[in-house]
Protein backbone atom coordinates (compact mmCIF):
# COMPACT_ATOMS: atom_id res chain seq x y z
CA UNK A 1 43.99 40.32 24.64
CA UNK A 2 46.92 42.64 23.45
CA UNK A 3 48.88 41.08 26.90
CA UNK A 4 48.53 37.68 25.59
CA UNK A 5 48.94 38.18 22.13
CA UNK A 6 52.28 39.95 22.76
CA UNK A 7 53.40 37.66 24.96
CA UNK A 8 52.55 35.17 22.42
CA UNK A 9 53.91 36.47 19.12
CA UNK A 10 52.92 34.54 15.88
CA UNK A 11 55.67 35.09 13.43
CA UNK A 12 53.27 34.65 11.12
CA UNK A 13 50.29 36.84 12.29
CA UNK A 14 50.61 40.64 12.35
CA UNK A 15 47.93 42.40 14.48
CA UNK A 16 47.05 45.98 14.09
CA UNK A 17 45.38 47.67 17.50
CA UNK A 18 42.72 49.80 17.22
CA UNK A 19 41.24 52.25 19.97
CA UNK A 20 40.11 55.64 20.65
CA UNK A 21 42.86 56.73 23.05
CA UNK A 22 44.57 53.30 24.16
CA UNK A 23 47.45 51.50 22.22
CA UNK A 24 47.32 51.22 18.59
CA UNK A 25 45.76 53.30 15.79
CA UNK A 26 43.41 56.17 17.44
CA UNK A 27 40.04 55.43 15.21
CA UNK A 28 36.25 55.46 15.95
CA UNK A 29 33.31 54.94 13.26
CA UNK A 30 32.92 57.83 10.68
CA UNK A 31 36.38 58.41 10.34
CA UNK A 32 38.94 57.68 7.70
CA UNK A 33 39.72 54.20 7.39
CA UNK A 34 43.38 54.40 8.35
CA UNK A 35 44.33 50.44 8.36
CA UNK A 36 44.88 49.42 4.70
CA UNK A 37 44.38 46.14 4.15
CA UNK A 38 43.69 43.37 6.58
CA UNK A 39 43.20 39.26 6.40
CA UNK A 40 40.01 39.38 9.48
CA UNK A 41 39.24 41.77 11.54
CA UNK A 42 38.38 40.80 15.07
CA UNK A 43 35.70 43.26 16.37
CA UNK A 44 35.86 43.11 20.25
CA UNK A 45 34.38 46.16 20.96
CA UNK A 46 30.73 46.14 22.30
CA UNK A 47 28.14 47.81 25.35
CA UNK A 48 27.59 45.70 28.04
CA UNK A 49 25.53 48.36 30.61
CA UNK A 50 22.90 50.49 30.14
CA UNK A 51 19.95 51.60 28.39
CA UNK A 52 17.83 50.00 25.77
CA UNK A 53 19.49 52.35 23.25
CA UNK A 54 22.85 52.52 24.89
CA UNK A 55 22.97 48.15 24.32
CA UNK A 56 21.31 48.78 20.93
CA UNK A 57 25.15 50.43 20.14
CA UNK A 58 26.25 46.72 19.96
CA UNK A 59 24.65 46.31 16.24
CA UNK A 60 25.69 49.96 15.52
CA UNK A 61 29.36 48.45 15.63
CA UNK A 62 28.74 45.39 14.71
CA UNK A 63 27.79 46.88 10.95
CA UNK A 64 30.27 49.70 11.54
CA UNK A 65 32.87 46.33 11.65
CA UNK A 66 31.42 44.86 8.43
CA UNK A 67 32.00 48.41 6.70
CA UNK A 68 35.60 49.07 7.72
CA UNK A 69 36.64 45.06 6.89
CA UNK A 70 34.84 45.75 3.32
CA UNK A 71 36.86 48.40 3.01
CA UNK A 72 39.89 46.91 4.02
CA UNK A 73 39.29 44.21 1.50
CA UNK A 74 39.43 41.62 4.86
CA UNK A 75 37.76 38.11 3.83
CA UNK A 76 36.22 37.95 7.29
CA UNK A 77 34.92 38.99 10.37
CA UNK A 78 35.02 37.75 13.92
CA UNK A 79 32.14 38.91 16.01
CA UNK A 80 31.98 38.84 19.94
CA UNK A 81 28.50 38.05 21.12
CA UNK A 82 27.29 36.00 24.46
CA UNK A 83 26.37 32.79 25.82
CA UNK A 84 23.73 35.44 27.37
CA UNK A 85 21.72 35.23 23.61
CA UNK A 86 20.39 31.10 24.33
CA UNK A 87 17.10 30.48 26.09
CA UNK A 88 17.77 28.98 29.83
CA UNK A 89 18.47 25.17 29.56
CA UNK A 90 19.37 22.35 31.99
CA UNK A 91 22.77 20.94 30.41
CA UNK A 92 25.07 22.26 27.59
CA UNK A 93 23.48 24.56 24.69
CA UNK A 94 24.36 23.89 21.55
CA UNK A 95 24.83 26.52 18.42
CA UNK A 96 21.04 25.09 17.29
CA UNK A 97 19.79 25.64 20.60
CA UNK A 98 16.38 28.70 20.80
CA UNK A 99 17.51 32.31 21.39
CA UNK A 100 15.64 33.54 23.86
CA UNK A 101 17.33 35.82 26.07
CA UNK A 102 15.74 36.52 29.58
CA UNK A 103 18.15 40.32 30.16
CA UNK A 104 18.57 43.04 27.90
CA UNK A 105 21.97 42.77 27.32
CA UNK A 106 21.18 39.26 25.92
CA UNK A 107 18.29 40.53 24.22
CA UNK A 108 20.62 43.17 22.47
CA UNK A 109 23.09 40.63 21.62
CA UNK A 110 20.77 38.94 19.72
CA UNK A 111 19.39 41.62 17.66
CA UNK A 112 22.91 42.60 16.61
CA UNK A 113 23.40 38.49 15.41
CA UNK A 114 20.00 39.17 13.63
CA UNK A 115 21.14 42.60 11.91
CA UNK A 116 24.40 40.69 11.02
CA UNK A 117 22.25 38.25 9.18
CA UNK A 118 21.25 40.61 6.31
CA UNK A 119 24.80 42.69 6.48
CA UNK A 120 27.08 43.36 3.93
CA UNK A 121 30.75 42.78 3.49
CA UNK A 122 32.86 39.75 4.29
CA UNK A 123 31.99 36.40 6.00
CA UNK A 124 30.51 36.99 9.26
CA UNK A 125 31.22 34.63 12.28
CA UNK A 126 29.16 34.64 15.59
CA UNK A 127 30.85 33.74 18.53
CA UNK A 128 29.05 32.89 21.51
CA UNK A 129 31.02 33.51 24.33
CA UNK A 130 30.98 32.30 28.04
CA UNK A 131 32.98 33.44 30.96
CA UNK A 132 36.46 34.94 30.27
CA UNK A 133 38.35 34.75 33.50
CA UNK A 134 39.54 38.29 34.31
CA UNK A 135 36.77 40.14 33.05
CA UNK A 136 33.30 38.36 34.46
CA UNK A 137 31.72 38.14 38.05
CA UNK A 138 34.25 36.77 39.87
CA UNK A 139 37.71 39.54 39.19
CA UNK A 140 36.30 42.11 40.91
CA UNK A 141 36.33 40.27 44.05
CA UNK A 142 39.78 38.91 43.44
CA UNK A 143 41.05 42.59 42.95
CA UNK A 144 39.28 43.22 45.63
CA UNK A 145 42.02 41.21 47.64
CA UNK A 146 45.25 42.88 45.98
CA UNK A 147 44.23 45.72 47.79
CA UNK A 148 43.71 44.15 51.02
CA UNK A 149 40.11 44.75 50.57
CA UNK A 150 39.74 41.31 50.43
CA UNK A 151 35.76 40.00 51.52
CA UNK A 152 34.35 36.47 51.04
CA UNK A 153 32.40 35.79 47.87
CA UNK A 154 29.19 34.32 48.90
CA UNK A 155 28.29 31.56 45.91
CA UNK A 156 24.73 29.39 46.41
CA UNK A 157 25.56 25.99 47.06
CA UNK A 158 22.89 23.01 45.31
CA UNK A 159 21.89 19.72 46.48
CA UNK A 160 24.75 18.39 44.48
CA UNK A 161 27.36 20.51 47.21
CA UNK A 162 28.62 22.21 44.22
CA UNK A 163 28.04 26.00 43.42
CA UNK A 164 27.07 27.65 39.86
CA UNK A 165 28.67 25.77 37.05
CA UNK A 166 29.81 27.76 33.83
CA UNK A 167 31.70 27.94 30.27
CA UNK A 168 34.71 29.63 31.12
CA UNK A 169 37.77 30.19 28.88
CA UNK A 170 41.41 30.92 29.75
CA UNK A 171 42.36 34.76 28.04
CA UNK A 172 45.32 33.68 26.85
CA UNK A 173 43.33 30.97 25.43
CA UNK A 174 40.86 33.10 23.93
CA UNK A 175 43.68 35.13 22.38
CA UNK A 176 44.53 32.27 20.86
CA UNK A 177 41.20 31.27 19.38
CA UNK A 178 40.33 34.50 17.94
CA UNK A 179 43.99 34.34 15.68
CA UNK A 180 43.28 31.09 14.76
CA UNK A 181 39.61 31.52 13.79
CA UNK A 182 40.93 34.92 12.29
CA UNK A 183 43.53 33.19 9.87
CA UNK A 184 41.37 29.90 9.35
CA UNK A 185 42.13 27.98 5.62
CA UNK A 186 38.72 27.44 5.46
CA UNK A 187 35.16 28.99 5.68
CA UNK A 188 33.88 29.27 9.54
CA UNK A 189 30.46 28.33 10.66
CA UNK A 190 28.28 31.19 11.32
CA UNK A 191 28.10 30.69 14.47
CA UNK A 192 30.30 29.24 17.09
CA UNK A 193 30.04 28.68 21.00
CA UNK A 194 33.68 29.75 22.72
CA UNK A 195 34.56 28.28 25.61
CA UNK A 196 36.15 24.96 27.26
CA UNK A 197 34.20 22.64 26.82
CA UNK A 198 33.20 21.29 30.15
CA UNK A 199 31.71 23.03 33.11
CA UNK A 200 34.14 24.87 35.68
CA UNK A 201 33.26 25.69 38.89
CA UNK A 202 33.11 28.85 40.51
CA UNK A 203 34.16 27.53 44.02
CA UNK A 204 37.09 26.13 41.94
CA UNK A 205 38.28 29.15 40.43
CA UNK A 206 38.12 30.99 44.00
CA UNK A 207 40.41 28.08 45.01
CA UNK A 208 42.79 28.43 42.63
CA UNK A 209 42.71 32.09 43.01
CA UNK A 210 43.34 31.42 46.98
CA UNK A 211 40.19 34.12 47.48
CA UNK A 212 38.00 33.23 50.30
CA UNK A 213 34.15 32.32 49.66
CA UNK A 214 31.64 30.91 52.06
CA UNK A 215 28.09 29.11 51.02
CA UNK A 216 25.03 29.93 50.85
CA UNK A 217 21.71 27.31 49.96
CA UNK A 218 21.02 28.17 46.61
CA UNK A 219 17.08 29.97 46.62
CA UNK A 220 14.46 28.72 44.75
CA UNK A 221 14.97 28.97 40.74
CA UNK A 222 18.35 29.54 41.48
CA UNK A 223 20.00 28.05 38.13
CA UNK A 224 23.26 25.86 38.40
CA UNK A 225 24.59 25.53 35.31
CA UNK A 226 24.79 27.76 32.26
CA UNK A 227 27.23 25.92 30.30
CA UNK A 228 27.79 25.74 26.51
CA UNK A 229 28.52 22.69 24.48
CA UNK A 230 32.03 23.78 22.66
CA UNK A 231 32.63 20.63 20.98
CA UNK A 232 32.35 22.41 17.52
CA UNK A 233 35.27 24.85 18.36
CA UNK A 234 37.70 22.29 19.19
CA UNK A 235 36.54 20.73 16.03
CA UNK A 236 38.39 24.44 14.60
CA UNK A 237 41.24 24.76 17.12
CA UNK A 238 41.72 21.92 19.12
CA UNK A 239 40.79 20.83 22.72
CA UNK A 240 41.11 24.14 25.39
CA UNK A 241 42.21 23.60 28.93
CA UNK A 242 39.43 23.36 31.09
CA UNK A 243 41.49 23.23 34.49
CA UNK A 244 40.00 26.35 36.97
CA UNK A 245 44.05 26.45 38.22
CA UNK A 246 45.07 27.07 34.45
CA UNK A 247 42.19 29.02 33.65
CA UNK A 248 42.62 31.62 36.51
CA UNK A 249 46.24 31.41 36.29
CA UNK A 250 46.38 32.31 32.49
CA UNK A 251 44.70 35.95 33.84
CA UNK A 252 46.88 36.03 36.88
CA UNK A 253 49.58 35.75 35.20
CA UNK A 254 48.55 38.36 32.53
CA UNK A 255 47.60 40.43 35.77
CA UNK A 256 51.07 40.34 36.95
CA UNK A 257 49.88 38.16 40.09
CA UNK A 258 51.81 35.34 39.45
C-alpha cells in the first residue's frame, strides 16, 4: 500500500505510516499516541496464522484502532476483515449474506466484526476483503519464478474447463479505495465487500503473469467460486478494473517486474 500510495500522491490526502520498525512513525498499542490528529485511520494490521489465541489478536487491534482514532479525534475507522467471515455459497455473497466461517482465521475475523459492534470511538466500517493480488495464494509461486525456481501451479479444473473463480482486487486499486472510503463526504455502511466486482480466474492471472500451471480434475467438494458481490462499493468509488492482465500487472509493476 505505501508503494502505490506514493506513487499515487493525492495533493489533497496526507498519510501518516505507522509500524513497529518499518517506514513511518515506530508505534505499537500501549504506547503514547504520537500522531495528533487524523481525518480516518485505516487499520491494516491483523494475524492471519496461528493459534486460537494468536488469531484472537485480530480484535485485540481492532479495539486498540478504535482507541488511538478516539484519541486522535479521527471521525472514522476503516477496518480490514475477509471474504473468509461468509458461510460457503454457490454465486456472489452479498454484505446480508450468513457468517459462518468454516477456518479459524474466518472464525476470528468474525468475532473481531462482532467485538467492533459494541466498540467505542468513531464510525466503524467493515470491509470484507477478497484476493489482493501480490499477497494471496498465487505470489508465492510467481516469486517463485524470479528466482528461477520457477514450478507449475497445479489449479483443479471443473466441468465448466475453468479453474477456481475469485474476488480479486488490483493493490493499487485497493490503495485507492481505502483513501477514498477514508476521506468519504458522507457516512459509510458498516459493512462493505472490497473487491472487483466480477469473478477472475486463477488460470487467468497465471497467464497474465506468464507463470506456468497445469490441470488437475477438481476432487469431490472441491468449490469453484468464492466470489463477492461488490456492487455496493462501486456504488462508493466507482467501477474497479476487473481485467486479470491489469490486476496482476498493478502488483508487478509495484514489484518492480514490469
Amino acid at each position: 500500500m505505501r508503494l502505490a500510495w506514493q506513487a499515487a500522491q493525492r495533493p489533497d490526502v496526507e498519510i501518516l505510516y505507522q509500524s513497529r520498525k518499518g517506514p513511518g512513525q515506530h508505534w505499537c498499542p500501549g504506547q503514547p499516541n504520537p500522531f495528533g490528529r487524523v481525518d480516518a485511520v485505516i487499520a491494516l494490521w491483523g494475524v492471519t496464522h496461528g493459534s486460537e489465541a494468536e488469531l484472537d489478536m485480530n480484535s485485540e487491534l481492532a479495539l486498540a484502532a478504535q482507541d488511538v482514532a478516539a484519541e486522535c479525534q479521527a471521525g472514522r475507522v476503516l477496518h480490514c476483515s475477509s471474504v473468509a467471515v461468509y458461510a460457503p455459497k454457490e454465486g456472489p455473497l452479498t454484505e446480508q449474506d450468513p457468517t459462518a466461517p468454516p477456518n479459524p482465521y474466518g472464525r476470528a475475523k468474525l468475532r473481531m466484526e462482532q467485538d467492533l459492534q459494541t466498540a467505542a470511538g468513531p464510525a466503524a466500517t467493515i470491509l470484507r476483503i477478497g484476493s489482493v493480488a501480490g499477497a494471496e495464494s498465487l505470489a508465492s509461486s510467481v516469486r517463485a519464478g524470479w528466482c528461477d525456481q520457477a514450478a507449475a501451479v497445479t489449479l483443479d479444473q471443473f466441468a465448466d474447463g475453468r479453474g477456481p473463480a475469485r474476488s480479486y482486487i488490483a493493490p493499487t486499486d485497493l490503495a485507492r479505495v481505502l483513501v477514498d472510503l477514508a476521506v468519504y463526504p458522507e457516512p459509510l455502511p458498516k459493512v462493505v465487500n472490497v473487491g472487483a466486482n466480477a469473478p477472475v480466474y486463477m488460470e487467468s492471472l497465471l497467464s497474465a503473469a506468464q507463470h506456468p500451471f497445469q490441470w488437475r480434475a477438481a476432487p469431490d467438494g472441491a468449490r469453484q467460486q468464492a466470489v463477492m458481490d461488490c456492487a455496493l462499493l462501486e456504488t462508493l468509488v466507482g467501477p474497479l478494473d476487473t481485467d486479470p492482465r491489469h490486476i496482476m500487472g498493478s502488483w508487478l509493476s509495484l514489484e518492480g517486474r514490469k
